[in-house]
N, C-alpha and C. Protein backbone atom coordinates (compact mmCIF):
# COMPACT_ATOMS: atom_id res chain seq x y z
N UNK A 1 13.15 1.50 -15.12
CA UNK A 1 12.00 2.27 -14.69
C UNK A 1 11.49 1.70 -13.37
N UNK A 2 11.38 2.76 -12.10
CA UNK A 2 10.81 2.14 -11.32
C UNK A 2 9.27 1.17 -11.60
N UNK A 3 8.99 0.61 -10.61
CA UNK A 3 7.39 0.03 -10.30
C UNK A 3 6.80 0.54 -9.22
N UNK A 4 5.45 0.60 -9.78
CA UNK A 4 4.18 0.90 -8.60
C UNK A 4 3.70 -0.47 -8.40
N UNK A 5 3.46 -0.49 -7.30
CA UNK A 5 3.40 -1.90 -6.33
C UNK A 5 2.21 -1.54 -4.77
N UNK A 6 1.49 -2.03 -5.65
CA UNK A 6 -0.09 -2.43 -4.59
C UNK A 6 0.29 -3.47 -3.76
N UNK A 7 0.58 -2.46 -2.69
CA UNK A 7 0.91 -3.92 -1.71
C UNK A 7 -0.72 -3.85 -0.33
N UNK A 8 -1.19 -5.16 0.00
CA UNK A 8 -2.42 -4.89 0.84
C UNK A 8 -2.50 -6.04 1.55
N UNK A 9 -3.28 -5.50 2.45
CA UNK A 9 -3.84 -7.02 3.65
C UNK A 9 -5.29 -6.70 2.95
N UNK A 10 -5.51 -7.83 3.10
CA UNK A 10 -7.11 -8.10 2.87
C UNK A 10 -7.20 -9.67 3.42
N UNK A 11 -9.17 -9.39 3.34
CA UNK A 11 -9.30 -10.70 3.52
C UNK A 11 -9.74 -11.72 2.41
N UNK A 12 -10.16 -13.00 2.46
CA UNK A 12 -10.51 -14.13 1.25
C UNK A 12 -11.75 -13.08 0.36
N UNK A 13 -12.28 -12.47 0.84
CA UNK A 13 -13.42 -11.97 -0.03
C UNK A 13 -13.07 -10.10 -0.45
N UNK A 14 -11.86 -9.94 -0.19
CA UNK A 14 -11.28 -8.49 -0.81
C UNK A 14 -11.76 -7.54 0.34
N UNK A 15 -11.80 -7.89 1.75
CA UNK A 15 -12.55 -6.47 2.33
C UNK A 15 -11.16 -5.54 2.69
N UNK A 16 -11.03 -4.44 2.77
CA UNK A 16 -10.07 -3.45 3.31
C UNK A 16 -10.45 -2.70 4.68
N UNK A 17 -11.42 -2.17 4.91
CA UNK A 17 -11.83 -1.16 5.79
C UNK A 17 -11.44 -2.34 6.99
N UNK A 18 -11.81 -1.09 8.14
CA UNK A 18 -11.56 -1.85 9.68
C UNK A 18 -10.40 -3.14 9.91
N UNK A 19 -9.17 -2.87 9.43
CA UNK A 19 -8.60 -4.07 9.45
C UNK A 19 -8.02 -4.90 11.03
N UNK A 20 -8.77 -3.55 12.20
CA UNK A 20 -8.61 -4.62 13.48
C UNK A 20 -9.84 -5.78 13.75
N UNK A 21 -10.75 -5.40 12.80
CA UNK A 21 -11.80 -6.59 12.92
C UNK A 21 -11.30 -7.43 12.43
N UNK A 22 -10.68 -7.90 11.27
CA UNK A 22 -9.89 -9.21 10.19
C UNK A 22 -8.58 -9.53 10.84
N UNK A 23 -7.97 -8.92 10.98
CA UNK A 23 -6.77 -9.22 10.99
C UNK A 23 -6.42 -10.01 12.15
N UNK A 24 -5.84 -11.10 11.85
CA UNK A 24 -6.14 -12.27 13.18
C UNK A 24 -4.49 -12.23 13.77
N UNK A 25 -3.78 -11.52 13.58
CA UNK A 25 -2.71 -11.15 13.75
C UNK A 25 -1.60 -11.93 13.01
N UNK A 26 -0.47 -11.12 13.35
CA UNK A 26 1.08 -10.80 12.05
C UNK A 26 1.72 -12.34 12.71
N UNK A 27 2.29 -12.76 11.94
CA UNK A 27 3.02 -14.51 12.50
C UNK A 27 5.21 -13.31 12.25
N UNK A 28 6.11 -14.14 13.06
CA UNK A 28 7.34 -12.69 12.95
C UNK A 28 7.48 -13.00 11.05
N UNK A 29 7.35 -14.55 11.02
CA UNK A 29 7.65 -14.65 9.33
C UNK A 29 6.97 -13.94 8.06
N UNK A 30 5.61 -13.14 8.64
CA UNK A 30 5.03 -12.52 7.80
C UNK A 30 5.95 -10.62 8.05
N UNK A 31 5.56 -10.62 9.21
CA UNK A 31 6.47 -9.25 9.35
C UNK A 31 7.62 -9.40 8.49
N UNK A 32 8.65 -10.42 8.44
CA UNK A 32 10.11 -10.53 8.02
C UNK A 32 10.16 -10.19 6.74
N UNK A 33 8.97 -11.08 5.63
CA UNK A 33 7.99 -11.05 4.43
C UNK A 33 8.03 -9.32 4.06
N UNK A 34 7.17 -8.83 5.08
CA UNK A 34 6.67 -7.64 4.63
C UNK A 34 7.83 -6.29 4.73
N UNK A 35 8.60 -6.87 5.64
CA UNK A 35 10.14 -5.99 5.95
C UNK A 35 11.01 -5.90 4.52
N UNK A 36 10.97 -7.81 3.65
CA UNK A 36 11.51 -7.68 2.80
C UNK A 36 11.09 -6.92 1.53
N UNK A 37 9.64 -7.07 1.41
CA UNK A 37 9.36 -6.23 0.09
C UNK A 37 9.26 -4.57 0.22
N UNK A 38 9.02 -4.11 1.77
CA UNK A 38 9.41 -2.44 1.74
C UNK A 38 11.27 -2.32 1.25
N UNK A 39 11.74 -3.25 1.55
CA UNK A 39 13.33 -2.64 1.36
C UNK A 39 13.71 -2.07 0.22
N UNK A 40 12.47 -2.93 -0.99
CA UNK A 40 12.09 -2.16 -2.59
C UNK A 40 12.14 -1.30 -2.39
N UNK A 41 11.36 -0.40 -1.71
CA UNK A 41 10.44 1.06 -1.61
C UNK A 41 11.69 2.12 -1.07
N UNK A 42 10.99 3.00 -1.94
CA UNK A 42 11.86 4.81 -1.33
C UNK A 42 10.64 5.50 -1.56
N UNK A 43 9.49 5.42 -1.86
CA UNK A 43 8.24 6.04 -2.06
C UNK A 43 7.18 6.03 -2.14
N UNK A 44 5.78 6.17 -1.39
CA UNK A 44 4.60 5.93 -0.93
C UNK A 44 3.86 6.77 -1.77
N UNK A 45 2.77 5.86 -2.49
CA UNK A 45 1.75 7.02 -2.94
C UNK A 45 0.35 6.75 -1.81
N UNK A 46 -0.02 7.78 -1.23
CA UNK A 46 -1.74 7.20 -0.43
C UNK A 46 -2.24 8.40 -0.56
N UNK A 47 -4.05 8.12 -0.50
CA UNK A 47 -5.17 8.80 -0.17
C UNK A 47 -5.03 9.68 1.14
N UNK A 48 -5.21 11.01 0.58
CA UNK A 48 -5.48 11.83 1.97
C UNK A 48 -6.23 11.25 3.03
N UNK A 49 -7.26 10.52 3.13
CA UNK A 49 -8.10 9.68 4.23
C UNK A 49 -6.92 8.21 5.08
N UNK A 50 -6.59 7.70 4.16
CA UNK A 50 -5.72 6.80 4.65
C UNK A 50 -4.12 7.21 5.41
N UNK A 51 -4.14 8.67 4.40
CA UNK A 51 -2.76 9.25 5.31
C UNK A 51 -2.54 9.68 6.73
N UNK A 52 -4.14 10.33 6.63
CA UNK A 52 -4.45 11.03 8.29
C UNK A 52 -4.18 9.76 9.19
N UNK A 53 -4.51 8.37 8.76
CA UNK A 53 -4.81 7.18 9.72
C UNK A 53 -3.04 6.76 10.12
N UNK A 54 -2.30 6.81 8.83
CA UNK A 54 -1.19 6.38 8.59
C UNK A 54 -0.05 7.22 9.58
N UNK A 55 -0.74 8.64 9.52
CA UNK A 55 0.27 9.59 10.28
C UNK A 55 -0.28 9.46 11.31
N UNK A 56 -1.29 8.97 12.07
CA UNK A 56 -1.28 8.56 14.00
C UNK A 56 -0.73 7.90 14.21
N UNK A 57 -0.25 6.60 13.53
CA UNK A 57 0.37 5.49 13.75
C UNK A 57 1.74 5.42 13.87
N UNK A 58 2.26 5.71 12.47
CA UNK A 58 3.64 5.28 12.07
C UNK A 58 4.25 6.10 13.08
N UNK A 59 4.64 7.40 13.35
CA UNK A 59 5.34 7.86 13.59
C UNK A 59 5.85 7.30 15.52
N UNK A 60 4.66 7.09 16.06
CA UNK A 60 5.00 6.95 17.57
C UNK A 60 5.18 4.91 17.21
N UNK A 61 5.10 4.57 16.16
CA UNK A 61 5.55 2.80 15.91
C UNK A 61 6.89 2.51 15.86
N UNK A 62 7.60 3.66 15.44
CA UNK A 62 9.05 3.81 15.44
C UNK A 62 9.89 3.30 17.06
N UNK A 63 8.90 3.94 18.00
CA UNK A 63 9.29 3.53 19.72
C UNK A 63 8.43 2.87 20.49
N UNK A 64 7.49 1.90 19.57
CA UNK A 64 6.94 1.47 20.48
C UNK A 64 7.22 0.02 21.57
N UNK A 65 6.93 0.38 22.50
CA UNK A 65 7.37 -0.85 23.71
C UNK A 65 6.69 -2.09 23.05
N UNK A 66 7.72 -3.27 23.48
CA UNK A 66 7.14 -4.59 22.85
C UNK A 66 7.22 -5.25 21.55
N UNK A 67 7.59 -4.07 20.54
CA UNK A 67 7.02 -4.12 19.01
C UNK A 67 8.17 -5.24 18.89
N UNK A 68 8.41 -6.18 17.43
CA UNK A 68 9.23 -6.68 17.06
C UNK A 68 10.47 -6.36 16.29
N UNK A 69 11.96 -6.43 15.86
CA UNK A 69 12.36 -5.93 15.54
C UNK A 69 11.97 -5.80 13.72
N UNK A 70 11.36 -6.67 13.45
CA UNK A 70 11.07 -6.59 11.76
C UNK A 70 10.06 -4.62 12.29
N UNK A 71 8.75 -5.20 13.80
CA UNK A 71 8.03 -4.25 12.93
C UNK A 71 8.78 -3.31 13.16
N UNK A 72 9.43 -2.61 14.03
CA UNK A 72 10.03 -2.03 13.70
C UNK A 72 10.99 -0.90 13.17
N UNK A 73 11.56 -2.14 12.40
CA UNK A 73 12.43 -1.76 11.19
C UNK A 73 11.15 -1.28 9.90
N UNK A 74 10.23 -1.71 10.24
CA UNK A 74 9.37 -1.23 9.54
C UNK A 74 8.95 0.56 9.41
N UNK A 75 8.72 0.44 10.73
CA UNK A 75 8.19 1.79 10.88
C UNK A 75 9.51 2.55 10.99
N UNK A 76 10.67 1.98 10.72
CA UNK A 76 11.55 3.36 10.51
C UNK A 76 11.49 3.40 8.97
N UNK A 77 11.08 2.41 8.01
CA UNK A 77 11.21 2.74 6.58
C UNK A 77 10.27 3.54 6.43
N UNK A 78 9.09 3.36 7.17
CA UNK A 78 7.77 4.58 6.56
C UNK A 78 8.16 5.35 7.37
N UNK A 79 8.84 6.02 7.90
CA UNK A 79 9.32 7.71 8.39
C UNK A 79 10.42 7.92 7.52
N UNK A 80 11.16 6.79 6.36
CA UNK A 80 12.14 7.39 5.97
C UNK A 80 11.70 7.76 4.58
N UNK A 81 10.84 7.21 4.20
CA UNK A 81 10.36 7.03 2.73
C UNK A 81 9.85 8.62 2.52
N UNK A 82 10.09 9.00 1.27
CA UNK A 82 9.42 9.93 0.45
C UNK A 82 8.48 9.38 0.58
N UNK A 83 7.17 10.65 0.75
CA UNK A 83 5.48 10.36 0.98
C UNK A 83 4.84 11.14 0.11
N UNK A 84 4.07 10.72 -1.17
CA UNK A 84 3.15 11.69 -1.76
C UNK A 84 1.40 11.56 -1.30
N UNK A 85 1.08 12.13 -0.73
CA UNK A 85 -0.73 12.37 -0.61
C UNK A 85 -1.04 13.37 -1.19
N UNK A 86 -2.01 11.96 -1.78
CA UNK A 86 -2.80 13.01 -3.54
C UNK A 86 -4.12 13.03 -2.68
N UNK A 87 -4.48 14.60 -3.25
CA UNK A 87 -5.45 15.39 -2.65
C UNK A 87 -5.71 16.69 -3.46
N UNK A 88 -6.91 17.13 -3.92
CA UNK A 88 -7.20 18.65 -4.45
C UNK A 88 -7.10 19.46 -3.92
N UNK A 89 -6.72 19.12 -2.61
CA UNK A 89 -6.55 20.93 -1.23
C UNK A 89 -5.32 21.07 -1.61
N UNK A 90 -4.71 22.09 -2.29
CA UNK A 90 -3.38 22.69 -2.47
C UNK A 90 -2.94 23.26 -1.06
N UNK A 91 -3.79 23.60 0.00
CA UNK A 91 -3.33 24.55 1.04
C UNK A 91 -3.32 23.04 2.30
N UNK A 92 -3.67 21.51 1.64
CA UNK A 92 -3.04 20.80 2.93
C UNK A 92 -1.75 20.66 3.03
N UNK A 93 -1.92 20.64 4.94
CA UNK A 93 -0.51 20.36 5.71
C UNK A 93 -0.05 18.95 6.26
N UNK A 94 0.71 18.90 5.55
CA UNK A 94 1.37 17.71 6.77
C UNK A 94 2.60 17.44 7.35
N UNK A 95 2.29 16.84 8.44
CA UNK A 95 3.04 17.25 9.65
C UNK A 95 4.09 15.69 10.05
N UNK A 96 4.27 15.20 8.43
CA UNK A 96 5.16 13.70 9.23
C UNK A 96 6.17 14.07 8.04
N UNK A 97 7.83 13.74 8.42
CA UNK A 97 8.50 13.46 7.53
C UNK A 97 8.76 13.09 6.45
N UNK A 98 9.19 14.08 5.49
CA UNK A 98 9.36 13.17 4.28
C UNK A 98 7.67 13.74 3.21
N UNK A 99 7.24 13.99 3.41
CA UNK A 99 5.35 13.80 3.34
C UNK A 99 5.18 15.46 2.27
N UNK A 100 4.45 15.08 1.47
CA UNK A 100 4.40 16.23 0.51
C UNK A 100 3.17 16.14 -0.11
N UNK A 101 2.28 17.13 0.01
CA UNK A 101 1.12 17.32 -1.05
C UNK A 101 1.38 17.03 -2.37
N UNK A 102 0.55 15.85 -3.08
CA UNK A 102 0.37 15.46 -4.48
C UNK A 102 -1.14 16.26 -5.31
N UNK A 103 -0.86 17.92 -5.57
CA UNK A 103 -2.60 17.80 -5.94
C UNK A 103 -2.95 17.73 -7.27
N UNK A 104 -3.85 17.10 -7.34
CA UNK A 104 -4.26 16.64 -8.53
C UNK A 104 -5.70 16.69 -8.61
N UNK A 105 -6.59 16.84 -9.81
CA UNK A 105 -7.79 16.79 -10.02
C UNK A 105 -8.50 16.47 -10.61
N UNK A 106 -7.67 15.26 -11.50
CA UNK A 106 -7.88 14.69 -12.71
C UNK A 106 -7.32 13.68 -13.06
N UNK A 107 -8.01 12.58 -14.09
CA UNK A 107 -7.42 11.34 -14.16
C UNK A 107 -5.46 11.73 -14.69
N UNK A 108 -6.03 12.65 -15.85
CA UNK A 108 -4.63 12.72 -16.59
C UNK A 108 -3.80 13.59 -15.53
N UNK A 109 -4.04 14.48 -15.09
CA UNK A 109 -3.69 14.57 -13.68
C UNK A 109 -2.55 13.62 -12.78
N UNK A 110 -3.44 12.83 -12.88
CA UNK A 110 -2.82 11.63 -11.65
C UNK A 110 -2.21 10.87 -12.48
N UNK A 111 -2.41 10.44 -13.79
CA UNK A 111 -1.66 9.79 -14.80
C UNK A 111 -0.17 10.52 -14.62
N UNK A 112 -0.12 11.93 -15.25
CA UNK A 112 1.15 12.62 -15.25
C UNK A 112 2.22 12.68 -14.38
N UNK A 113 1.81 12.14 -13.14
CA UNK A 113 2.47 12.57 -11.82
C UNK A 113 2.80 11.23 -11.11
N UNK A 114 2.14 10.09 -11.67
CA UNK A 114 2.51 8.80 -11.51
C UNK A 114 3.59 8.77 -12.66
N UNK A 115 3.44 8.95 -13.80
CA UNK A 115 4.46 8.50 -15.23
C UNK A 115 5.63 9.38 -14.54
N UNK A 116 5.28 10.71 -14.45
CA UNK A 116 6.74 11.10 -13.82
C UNK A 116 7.32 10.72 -12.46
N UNK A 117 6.92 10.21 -11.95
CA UNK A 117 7.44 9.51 -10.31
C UNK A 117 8.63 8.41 -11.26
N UNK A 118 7.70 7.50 -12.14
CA UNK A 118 8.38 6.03 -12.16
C UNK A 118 9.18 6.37 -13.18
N UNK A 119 9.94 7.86 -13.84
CA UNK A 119 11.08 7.45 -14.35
C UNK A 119 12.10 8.70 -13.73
N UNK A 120 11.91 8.63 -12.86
CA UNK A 120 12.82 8.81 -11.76
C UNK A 120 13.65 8.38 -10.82
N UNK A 121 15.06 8.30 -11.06
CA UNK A 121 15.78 7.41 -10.17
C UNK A 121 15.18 7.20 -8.78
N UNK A 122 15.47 5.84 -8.50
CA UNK A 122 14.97 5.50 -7.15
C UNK A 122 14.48 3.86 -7.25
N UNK A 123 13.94 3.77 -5.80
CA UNK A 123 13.41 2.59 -5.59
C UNK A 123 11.88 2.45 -6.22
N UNK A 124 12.05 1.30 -5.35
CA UNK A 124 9.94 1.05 -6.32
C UNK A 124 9.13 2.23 -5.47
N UNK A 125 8.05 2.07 -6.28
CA UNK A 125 6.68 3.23 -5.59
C UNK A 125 6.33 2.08 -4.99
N UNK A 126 5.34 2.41 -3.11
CA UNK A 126 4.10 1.92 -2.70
C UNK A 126 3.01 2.61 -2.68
N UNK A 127 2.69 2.00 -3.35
CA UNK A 127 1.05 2.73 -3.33
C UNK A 127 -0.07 1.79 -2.14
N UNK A 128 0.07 2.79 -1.11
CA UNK A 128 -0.64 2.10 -0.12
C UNK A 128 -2.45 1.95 0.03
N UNK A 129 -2.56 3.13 -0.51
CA UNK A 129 -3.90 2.69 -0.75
C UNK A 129 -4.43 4.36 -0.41
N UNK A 130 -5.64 4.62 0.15
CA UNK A 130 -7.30 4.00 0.09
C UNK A 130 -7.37 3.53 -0.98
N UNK A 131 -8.35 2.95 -0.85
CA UNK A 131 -9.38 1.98 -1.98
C UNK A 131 -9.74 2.95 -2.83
N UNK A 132 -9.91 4.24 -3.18
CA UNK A 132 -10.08 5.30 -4.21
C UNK A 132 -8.86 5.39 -4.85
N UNK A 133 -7.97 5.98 -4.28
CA UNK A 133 -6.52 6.01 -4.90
C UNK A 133 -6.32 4.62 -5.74
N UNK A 134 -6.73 3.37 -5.05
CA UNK A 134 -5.38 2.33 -5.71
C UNK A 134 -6.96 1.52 -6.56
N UNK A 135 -7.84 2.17 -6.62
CA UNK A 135 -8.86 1.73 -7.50
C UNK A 135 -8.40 2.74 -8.95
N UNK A 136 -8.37 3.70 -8.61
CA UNK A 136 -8.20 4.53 -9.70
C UNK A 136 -6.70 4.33 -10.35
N UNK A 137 -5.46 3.72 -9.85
CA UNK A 137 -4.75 3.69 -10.48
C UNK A 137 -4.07 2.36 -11.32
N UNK A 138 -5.03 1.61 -10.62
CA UNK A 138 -5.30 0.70 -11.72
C UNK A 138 -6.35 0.60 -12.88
N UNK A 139 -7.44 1.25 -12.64
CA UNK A 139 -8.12 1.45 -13.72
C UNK A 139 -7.65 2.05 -14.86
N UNK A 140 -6.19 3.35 -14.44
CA UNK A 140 -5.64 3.82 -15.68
C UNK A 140 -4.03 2.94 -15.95
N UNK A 141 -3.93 1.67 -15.65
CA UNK A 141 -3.07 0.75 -15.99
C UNK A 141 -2.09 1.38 -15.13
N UNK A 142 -1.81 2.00 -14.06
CA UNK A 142 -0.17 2.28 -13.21
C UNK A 142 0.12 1.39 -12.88
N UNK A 143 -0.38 0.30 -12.02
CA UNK A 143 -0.37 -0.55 -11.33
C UNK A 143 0.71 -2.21 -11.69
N UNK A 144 2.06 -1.54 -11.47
CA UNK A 144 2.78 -3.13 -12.10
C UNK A 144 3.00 -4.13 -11.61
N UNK A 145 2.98 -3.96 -10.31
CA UNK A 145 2.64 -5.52 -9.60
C UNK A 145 1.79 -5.07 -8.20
N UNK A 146 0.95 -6.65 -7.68
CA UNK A 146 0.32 -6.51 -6.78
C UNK A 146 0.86 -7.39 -5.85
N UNK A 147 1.05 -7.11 -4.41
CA UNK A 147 1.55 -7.78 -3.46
C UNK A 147 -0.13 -7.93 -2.54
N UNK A 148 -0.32 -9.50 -2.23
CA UNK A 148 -1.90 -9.21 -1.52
C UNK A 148 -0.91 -10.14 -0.11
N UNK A 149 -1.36 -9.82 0.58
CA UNK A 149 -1.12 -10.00 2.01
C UNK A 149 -2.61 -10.74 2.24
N UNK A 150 -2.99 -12.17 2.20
CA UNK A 150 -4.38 -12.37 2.51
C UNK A 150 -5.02 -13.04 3.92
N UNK A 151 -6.06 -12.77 4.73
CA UNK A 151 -6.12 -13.26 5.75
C UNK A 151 -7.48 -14.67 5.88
N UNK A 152 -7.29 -15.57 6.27
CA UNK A 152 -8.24 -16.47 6.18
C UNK A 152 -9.25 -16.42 6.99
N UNK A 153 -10.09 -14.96 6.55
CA UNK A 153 -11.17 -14.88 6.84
C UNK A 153 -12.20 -14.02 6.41
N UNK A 154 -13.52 -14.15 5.95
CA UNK A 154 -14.44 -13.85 5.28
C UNK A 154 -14.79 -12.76 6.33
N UNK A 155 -15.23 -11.70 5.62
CA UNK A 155 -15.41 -10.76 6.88
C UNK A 155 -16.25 -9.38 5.82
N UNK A 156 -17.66 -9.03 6.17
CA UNK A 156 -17.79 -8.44 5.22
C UNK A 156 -17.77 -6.80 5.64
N UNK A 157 -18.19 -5.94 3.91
CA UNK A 157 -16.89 -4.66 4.32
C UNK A 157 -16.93 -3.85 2.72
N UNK A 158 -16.27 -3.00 2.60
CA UNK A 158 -15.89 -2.44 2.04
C UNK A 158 -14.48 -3.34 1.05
N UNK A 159 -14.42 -3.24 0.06
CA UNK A 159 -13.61 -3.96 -1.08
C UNK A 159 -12.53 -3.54 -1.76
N UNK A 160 -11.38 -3.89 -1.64
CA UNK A 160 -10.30 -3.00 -2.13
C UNK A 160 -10.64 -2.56 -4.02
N UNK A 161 -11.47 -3.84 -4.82
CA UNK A 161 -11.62 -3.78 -6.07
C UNK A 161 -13.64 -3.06 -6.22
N UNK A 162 -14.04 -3.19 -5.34
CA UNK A 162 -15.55 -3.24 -5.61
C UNK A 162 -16.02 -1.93 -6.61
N UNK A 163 -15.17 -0.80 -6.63
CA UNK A 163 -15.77 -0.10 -8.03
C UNK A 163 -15.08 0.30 -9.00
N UNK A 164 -14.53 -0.94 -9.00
CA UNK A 164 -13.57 -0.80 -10.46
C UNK A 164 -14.77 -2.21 -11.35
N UNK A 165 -14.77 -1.80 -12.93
CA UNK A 165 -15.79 -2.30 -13.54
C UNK A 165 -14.29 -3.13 -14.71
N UNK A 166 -15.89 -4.00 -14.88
CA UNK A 166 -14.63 -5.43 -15.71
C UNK A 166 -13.32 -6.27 -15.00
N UNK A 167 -12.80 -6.92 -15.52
CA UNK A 167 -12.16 -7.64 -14.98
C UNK A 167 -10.36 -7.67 -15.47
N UNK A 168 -9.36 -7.68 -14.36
CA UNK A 168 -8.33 -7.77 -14.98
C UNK A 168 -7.36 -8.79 -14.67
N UNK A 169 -6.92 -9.52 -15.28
CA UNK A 169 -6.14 -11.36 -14.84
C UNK A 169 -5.10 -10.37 -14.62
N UNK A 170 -4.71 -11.33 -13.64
CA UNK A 170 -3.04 -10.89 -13.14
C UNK A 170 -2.36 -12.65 -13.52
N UNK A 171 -0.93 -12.94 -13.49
CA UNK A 171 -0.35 -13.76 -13.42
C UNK A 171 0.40 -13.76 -12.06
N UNK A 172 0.85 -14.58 -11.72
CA UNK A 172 0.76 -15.22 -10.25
C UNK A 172 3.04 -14.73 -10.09
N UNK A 173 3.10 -14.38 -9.38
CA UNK A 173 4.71 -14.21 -9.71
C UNK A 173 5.21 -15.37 -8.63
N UNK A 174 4.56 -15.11 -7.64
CA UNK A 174 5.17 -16.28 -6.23
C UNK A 174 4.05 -16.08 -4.90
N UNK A 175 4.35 -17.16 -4.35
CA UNK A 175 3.17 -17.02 -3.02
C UNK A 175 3.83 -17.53 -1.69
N UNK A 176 3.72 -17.14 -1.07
CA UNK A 176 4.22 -17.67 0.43
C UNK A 176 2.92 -18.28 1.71
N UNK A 177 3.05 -18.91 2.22
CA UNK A 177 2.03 -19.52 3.28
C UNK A 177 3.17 -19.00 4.62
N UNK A 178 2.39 -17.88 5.50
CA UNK A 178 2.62 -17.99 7.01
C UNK A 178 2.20 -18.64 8.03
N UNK A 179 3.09 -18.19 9.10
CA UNK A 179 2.79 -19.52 10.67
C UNK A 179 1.13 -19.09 10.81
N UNK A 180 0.87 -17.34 11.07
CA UNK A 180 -0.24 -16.88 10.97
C UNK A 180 -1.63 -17.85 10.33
N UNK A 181 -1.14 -18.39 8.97
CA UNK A 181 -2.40 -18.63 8.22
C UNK A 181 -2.43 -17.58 7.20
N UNK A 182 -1.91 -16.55 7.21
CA UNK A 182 -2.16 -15.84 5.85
C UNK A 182 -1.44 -16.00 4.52
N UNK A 183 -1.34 -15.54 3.74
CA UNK A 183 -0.96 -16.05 2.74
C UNK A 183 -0.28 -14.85 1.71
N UNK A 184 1.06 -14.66 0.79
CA UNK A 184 1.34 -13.73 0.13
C UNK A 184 0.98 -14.02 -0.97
N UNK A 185 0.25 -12.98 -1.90
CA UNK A 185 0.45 -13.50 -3.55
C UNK A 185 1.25 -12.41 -3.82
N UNK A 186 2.15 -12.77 -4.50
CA UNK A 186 2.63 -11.58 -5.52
C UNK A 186 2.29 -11.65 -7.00
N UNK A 187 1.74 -10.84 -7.72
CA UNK A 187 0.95 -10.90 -8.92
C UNK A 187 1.42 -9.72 -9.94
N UNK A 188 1.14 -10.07 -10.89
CA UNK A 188 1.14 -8.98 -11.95
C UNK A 188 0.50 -8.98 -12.91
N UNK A 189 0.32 -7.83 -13.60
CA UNK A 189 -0.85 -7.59 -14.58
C UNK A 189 -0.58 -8.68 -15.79
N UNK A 190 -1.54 -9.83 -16.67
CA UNK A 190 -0.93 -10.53 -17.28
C UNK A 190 -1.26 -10.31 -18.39
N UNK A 191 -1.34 -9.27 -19.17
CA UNK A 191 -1.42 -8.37 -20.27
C UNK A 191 -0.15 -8.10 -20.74
C-alpha cells in the first residue's frame, strides 16, 4: 500500500506561512536530502491556495538560470508528478501538467479519495500542504509518515499543527543535520 507523507519546512516553533522570511537558505546536502525523498513520490496531494503559489513557481524552476542540479531535478519531478488539488469548485481549472481537480466536501469525502489513492499502484503520496489540507488529514489518521525539514529559527506565524486539537506522538524514524543548520526528522505516527 502506498504512503501519504507530510513532507514540510518549518521553523523550531511550527510556523509555515511566508517561508522567504524563515528560510535562511537550502545547504546542496539538504537539496540532495530533499531530491532523495521526492524520488518516493509519483503523487501530490495540496490545497487549492497553496497550488495557485506552487503553479507560479514550479513550472518556470524547471529553467531556471543558476539553480542547482538537485534543485532542479527537483522541479522536473513536480512537473512530472500526478497532482491532485482538493477543492469544492468542480468548474476549477488548472493550467500545469499532470494537475487534476480533487472535489470534495466532506471529511468522508476526503477520507474516500485519500483510501482510494493509497491502494493504487504507484509511488508514495506528497501531501504538500496548506496547513488546512495536511491539518485535516491527519486529524482523520491519513497521514503515515512525516518528513519535517526544520529551520533554526523562531519566527512567529501561522502553524502547520495550530488547529488541530490534542496531541499525537510520532516515533522518530531517522534525522539528518545540514551544512545549512537545518535539520531532517523523519517521523511516524507511534500508534
Amino acid at each position: 500500500m502506498r504512503k501519504v507523507v507530510l513532507a514540510m519546512m518549518t521553523t523550531l516553533n511550527g510556523r509555515l506561512d511566508d517561508p522567504d522570511a524563515w528560510v535562511t537558505g537550502l545547504s546542496e546536502d539538504h537539496y540532495q536530502e530533499i531530491d532523495r525523498g521526492y524520488a518516493t513520490f509519483d503523487t501530490i496531494l495540496v490545497g487549492r491556495v497553496t497550488a495557485e503559489e506552487m503553479f507560479e513557481y514550479w513550472p518556470g524552476a524547471r529553467h531556471e538560470e543558476g539553480a542547482s542540479e538537485s534543485h532542479q531535478a527537483m522541479a522536473e519531478k513536480m512537473h512530472s508528478y500526478k497532482k491532485y488539488v482538493f477543492t469544492t469548485d468542480p468548474d476549477l481549472r488548472l493550467e500545469w501538467h499532470n494537475a487534476e481537480p480533487a472535489v470534495v466536501s466532506s471529511d468522508d469525502e476526503i477520507r474516500s479519495f485519500v483510501e482510494d489513492l493509497k491502494v493504487q499502484p504507484g509511488g508514495d503520496i506528497h501531501l504538500s500542504g496548506g496547513a488546512t489540507l495536511a491539518q485535516t488529514l491527519v486529524r482523520l489518521g491519513l497521514v503515515d509518515e512525516f518528513r519535517f525539514f526544520v529551520f533554526p529559527v523562531y519566527s512567529p506565524g501561522a502553524s502547520w499543527f495550530g488547529e488541530l486539537e490534542g496531541q499525537q506522538t510520532l516515533k522518530l524514524i531517522s534525522s539528518t543535520a545540514f551544512e545549512s543548520g537545518a535539520i531532517a526528522l523523519y517521523c511516524k505516527p507511534a500508534g
